[in-house]
C-alpha atoms as a PDB file:
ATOM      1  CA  UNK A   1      31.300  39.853   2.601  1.00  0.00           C
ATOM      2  CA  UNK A   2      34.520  38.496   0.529  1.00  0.00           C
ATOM      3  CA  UNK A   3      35.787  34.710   0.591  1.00  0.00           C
ATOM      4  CA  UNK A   4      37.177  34.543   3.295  1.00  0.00           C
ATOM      5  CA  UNK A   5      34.717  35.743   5.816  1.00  0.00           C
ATOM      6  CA  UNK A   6      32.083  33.915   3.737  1.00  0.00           C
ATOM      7  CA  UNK A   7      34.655  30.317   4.883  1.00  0.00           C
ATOM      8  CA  UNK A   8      35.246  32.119   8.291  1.00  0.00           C
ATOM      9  CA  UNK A   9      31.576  32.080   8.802  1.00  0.00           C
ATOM     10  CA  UNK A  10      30.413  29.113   7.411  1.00  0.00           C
ATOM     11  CA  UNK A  11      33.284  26.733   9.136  1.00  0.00           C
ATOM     12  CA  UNK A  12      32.037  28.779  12.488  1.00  0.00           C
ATOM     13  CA  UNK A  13      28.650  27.287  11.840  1.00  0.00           C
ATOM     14  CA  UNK A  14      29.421  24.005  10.835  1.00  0.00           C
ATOM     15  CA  UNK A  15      31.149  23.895  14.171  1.00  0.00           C
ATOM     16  CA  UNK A  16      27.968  25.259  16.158  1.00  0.00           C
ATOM     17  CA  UNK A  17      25.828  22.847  14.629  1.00  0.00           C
ATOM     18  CA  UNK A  18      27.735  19.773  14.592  1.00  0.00           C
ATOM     19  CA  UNK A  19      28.357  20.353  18.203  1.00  0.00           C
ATOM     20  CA  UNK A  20      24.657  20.769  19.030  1.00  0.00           C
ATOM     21  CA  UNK A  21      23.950  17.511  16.990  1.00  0.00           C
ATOM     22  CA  UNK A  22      26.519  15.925  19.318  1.00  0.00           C
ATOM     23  CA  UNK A  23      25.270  17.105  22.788  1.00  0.00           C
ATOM     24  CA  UNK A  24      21.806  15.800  21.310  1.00  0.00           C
ATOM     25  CA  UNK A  25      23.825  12.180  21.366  1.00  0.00           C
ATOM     26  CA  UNK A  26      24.173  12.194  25.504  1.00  0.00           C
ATOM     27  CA  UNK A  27      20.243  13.633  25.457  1.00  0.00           C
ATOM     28  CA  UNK A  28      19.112  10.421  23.101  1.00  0.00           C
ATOM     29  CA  UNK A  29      21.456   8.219  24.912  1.00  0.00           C
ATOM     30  CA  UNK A  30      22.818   7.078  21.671  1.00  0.00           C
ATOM     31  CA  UNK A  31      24.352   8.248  18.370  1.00  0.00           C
ATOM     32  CA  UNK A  32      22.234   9.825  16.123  1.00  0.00           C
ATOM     33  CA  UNK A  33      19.125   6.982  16.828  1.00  0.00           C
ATOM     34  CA  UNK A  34      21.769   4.399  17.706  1.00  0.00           C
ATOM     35  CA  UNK A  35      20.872   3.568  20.991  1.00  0.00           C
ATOM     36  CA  UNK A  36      24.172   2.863  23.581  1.00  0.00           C
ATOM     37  CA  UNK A  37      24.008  -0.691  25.020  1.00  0.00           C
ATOM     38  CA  UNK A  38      23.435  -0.107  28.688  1.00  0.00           C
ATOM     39  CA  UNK A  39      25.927  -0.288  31.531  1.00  0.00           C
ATOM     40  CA  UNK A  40      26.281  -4.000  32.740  1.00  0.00           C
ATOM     41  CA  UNK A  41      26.268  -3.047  36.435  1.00  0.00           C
ATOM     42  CA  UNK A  42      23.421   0.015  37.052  1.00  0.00           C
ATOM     43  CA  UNK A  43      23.384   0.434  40.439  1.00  0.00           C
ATOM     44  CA  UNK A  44      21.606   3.576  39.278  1.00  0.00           C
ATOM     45  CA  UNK A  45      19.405   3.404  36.117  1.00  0.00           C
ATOM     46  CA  UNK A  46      18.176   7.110  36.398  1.00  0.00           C
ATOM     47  CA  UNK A  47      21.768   8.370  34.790  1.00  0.00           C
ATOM     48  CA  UNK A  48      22.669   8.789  31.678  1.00  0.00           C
ATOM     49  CA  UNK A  49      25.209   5.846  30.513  1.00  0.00           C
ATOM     50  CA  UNK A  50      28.159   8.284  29.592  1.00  0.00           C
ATOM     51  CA  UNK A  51      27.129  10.307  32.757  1.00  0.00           C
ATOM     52  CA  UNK A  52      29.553   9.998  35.352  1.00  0.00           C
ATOM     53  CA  UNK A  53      28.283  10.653  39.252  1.00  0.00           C
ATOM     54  CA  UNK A  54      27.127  13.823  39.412  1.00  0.00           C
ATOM     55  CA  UNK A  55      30.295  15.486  36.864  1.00  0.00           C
ATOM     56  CA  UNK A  56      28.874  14.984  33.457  1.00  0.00           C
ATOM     57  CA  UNK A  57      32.531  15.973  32.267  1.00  0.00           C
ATOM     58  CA  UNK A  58      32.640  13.560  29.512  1.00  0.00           C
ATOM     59  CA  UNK A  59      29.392  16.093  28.591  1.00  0.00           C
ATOM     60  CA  UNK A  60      30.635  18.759  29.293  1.00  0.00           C
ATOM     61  CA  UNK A  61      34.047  18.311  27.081  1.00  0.00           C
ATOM     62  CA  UNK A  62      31.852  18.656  23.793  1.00  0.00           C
ATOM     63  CA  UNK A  63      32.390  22.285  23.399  1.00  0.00           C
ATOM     64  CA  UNK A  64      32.712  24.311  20.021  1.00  0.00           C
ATOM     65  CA  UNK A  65      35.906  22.635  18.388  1.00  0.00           C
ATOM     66  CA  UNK A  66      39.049  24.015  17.248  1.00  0.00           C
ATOM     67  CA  UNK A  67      39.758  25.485  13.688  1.00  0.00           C
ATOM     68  CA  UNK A  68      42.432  23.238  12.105  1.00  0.00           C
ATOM     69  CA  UNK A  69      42.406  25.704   8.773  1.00  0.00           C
ATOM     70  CA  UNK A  70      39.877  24.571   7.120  1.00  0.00           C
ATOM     71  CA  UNK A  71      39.358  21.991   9.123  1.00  0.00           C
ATOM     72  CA  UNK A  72      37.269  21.134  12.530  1.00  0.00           C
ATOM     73  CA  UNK A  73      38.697  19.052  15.798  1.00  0.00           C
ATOM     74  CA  UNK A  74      36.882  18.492  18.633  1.00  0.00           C
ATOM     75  CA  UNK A  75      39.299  17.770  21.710  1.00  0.00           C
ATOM     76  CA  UNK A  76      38.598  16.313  25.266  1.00  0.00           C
ATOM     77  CA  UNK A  77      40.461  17.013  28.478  1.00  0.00           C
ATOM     78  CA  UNK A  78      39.043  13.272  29.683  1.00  0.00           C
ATOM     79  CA  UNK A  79      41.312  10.374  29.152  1.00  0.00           C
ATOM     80  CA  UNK A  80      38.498   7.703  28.704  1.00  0.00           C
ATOM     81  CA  UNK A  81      36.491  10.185  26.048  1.00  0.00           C
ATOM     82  CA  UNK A  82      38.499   8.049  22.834  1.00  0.00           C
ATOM     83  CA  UNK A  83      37.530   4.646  24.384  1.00  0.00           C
ATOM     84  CA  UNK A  84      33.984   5.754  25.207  1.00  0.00           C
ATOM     85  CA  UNK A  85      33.272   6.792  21.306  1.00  0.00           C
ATOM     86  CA  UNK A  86      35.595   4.034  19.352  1.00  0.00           C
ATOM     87  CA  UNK A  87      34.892   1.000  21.783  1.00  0.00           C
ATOM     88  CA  UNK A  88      37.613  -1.163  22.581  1.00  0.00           C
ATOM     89  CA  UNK A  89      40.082  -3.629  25.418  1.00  0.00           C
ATOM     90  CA  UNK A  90      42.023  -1.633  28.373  1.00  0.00           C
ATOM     91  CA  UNK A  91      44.557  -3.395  30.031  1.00  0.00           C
ATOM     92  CA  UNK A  92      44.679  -3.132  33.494  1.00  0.00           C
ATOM     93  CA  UNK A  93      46.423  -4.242  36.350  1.00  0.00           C
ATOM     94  CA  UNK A  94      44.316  -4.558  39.688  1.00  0.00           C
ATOM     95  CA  UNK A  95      45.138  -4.476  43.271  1.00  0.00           C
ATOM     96  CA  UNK A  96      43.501  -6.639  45.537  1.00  0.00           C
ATOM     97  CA  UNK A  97      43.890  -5.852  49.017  1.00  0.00           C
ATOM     98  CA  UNK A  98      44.283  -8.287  52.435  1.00  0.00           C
ATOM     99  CA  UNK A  99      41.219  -9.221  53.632  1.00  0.00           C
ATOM    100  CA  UNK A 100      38.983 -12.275  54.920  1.00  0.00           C
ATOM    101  CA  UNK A 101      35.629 -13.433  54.057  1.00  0.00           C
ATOM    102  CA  UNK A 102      32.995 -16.191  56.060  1.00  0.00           C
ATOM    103  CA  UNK A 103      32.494 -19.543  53.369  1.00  0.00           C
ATOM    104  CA  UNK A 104      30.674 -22.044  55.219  1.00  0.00           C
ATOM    105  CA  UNK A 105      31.011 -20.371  58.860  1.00  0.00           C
ATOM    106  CA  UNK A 106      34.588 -20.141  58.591  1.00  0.00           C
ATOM    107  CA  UNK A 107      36.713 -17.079  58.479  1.00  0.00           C
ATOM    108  CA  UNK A 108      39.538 -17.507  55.370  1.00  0.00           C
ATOM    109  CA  UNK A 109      42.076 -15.064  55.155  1.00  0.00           C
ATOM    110  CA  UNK A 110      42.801 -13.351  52.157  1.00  0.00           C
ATOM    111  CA  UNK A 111      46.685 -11.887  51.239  1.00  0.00           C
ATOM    112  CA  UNK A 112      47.102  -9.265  48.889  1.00  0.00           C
ATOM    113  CA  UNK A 113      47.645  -9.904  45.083  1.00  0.00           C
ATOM    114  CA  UNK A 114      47.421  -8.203  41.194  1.00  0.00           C
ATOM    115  CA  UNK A 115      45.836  -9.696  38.485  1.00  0.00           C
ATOM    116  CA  UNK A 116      45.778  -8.679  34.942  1.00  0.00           C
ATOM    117  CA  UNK A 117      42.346  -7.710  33.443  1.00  0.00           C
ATOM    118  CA  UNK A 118      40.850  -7.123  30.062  1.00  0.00           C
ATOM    119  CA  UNK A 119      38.263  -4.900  30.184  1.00  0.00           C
ATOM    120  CA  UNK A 120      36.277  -4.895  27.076  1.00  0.00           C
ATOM    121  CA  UNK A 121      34.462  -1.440  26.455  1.00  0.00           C
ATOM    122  CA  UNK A 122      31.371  -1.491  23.671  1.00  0.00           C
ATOM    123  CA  UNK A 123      31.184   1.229  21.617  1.00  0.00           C
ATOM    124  CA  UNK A 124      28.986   4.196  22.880  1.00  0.00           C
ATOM    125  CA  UNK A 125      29.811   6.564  20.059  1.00  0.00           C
ATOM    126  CA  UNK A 126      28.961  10.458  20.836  1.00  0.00           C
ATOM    127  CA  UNK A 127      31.198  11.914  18.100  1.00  0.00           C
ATOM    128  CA  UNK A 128      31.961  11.539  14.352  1.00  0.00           C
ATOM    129  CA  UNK A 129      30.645  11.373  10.814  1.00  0.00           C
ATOM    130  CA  UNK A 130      27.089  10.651  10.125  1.00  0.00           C
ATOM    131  CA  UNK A 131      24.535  11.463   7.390  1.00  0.00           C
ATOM    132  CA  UNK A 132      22.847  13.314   9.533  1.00  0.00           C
ATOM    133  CA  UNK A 133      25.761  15.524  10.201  1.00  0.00           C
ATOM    134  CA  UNK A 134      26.716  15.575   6.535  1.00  0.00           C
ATOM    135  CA  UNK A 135      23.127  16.868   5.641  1.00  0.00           C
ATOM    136  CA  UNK A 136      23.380  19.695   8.485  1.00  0.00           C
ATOM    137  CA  UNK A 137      26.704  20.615   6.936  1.00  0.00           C
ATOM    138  CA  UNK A 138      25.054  20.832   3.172  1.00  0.00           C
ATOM    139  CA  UNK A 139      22.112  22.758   4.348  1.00  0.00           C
ATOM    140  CA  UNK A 140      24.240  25.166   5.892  1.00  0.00           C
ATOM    141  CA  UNK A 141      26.930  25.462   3.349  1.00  0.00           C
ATOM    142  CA  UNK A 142      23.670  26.196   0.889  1.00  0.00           C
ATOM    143  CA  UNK A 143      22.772  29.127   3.155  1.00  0.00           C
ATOM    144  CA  UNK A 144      25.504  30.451   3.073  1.00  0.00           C
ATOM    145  CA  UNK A 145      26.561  29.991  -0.574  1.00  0.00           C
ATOM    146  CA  UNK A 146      22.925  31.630  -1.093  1.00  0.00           C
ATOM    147  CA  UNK A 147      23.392  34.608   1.445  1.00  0.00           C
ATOM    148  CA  UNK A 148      26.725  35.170  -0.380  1.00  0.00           C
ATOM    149  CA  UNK A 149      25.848  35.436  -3.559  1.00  0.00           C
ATOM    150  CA  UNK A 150      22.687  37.852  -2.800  1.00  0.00           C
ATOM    151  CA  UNK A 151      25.392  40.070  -1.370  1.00  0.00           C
ATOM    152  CA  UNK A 152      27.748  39.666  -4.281  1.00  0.00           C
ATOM    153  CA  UNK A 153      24.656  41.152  -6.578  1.00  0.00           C
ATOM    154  CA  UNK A 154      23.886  43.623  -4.521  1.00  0.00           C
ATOM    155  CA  UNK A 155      27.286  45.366  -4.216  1.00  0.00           C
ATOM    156  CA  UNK A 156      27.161  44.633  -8.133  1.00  0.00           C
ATOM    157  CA  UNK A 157      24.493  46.797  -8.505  1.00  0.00           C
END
């Protein structure tokens, strides 16, 4: 094994292992023991709270990352995935449709409008640094570093 399949291999499993540790997050429901603050409406507290209806995408978009040289990124076809993981406001317009409603027995009449909203999103982080991660990624850097240099004295001898 030279340098750089000894880097090769070790960035490989760095990137197995760190995305295991992050699947584990949607499992624990929280970020390495960091428990998510719940949903404020749960119309159905058997789901996970970063599990959509039935799709799971969010989920399913922590695959094995991409190799940035020597380097690791982690990318997510879901637009909400950022605001999910660093909290945050979105600003959103909503539509409000005609309608009526009964207050009091009497039938009001409702026109269509927009309003602007501020939705404030807590932070339900599923991805990033931790010193859990950090000790994953030293024990396996020490395996490998080890498995190298047993190699290096054997072809030595």
């Amino acid at each position: 094994m030279d340098f750089k399949q000894f880097t090769d291999k070790t960035i490989r499993d760095i990137g197995v292992k760190a995305t295991e540790l992050f699947d584990r997050n949607f499992e624990q429901q929280g970020f390495f023991g960091k428990k998510w603050q719940s949903r404020k409406n749960n119309s159905d507290p058997g789901r996970g709270i970063l599990t959509g209806k039935g799709s799971g995408r969010l989920r399913k978009g922590v695959k094995t990352p991409q190799r940035n040289g020597n380097s690791l990124v982690w990318t997510f076809d879901v637009p909400y995935a950022k605001i999910h993981n660093e909290g945050g406001t979105i600003k959103t317009t909503q539509s409000v449709r005609a309608h009526s409603r009964t207050v009091n027995g009497k039938e009001q009449k409702i026109r269509s409008f927009t309003r602007k909203m501020n939705v404030k999103m807590p932070q339900r982080q599923f991805i990033g640094d931790h010193p859990q991660l950090r000790l994953a990624i030293q024990t396996i850097i020490e395996r490998n570093i080890k498995k190298f240099t047993e190699e290096l004295l054997k072809s030595k001898k």
